[in-house]
Protein backbone atom coordinates (compact mmCIF):
# COMPACT_ATOMS: atom_id res chain seq x y z
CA UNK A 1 0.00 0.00 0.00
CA UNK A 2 1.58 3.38 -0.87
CA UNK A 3 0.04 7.28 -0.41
CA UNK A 4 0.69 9.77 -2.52
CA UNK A 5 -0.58 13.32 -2.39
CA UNK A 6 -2.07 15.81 -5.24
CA UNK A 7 -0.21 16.43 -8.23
CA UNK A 8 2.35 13.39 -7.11
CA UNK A 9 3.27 11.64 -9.89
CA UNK A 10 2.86 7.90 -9.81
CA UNK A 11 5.15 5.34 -11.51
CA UNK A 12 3.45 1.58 -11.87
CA UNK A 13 6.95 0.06 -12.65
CA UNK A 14 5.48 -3.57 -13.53
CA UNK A 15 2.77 -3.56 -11.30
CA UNK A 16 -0.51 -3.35 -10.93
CA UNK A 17 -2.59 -1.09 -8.52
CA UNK A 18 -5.80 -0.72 -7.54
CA UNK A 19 -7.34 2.67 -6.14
CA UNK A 20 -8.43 2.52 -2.26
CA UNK A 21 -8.93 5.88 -1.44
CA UNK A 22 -8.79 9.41 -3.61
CA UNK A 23 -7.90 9.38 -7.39
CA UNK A 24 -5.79 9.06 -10.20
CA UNK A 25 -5.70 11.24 -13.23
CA UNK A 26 -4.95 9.51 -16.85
CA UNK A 27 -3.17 11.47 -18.96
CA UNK A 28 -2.01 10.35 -22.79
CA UNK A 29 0.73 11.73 -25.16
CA UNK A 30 -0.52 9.53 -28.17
CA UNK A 31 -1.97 12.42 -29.96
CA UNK A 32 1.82 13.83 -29.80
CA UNK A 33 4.54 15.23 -27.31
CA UNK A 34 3.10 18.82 -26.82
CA UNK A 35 -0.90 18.26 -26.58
CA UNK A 36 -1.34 15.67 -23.81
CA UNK A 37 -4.92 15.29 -23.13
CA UNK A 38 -7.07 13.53 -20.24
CA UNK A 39 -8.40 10.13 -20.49
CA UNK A 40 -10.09 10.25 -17.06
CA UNK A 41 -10.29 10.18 -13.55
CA UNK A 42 -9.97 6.88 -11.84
CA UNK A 43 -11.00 7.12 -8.38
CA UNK A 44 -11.70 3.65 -5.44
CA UNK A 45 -12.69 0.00 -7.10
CA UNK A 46 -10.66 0.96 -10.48
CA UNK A 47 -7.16 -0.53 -11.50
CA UNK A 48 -4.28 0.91 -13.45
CA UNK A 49 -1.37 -0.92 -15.03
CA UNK A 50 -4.27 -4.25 -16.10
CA UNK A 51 -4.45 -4.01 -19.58
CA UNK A 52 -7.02 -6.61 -19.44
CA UNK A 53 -9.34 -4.78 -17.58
CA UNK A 54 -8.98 -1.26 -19.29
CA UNK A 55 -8.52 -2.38 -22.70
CA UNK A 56 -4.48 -1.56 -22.08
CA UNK A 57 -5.32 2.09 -21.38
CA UNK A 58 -3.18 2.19 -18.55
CA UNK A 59 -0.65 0.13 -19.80
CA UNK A 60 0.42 2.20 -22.89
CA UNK A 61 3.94 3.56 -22.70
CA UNK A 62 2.58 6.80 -23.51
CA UNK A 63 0.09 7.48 -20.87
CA UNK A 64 0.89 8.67 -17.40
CA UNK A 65 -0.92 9.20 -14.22
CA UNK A 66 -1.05 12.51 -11.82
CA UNK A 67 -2.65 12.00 -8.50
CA UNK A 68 -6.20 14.70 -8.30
CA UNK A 69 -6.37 14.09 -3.91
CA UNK A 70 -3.88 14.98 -1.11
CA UNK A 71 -3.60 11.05 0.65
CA UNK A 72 -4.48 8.53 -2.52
CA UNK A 73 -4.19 4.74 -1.44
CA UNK A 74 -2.75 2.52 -3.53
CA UNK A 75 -2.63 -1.12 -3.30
CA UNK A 76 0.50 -2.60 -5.36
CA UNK A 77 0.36 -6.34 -6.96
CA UNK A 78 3.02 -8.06 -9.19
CA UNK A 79 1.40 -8.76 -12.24
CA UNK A 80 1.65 -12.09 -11.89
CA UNK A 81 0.21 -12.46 -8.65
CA UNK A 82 -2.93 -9.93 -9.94
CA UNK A 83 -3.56 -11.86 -12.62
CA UNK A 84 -3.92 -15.23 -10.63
CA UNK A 85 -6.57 -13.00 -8.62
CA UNK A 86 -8.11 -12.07 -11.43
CA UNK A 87 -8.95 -15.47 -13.14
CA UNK A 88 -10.69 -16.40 -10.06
């Protein structure tokens, strides 16, 4: 579990986290280097770094994440072991 506050930005680094408290904003550079725009807000229940669940929107090397709320919870998985949680 890791906390981050607002504006933080957070790195996934081959893992996968789900949102327990505040929220996450998506940002994306695949439109080019000098126009990112906003995918969305991902706030508690919703995952980043699945690309399974998200249809790899979160796992594209060109999008990045911002927390929005001072104290955002974070619950870390290796992929490996998320994705043995995930079948089930």
């Amino acid at each position: 579990m890791e906390y981050y506050n607002a504006e933080d930005i957070l790195f996934l680094k081959d893992r996968i986290g789900v949102i327990t408290h505040g929220s996450v904003r998506v940002k994306s550079h695949q439109q080019g280097i000098m126009t990112p725009y906003t995918i969305g807000r991902y706030s508690k229940g919703q995952i980043l770094g699945h690309g399974q669940s998200d249809n790899n929107i979160t796992t594209n090397p060109q999008t990045w994440f911002t927390c929005f709320d001072d104290n955002t919870e974070i619950v870390f998985f290796d992929q490996k072991t998320f994705n043995k949680l995930w079948s089930l």
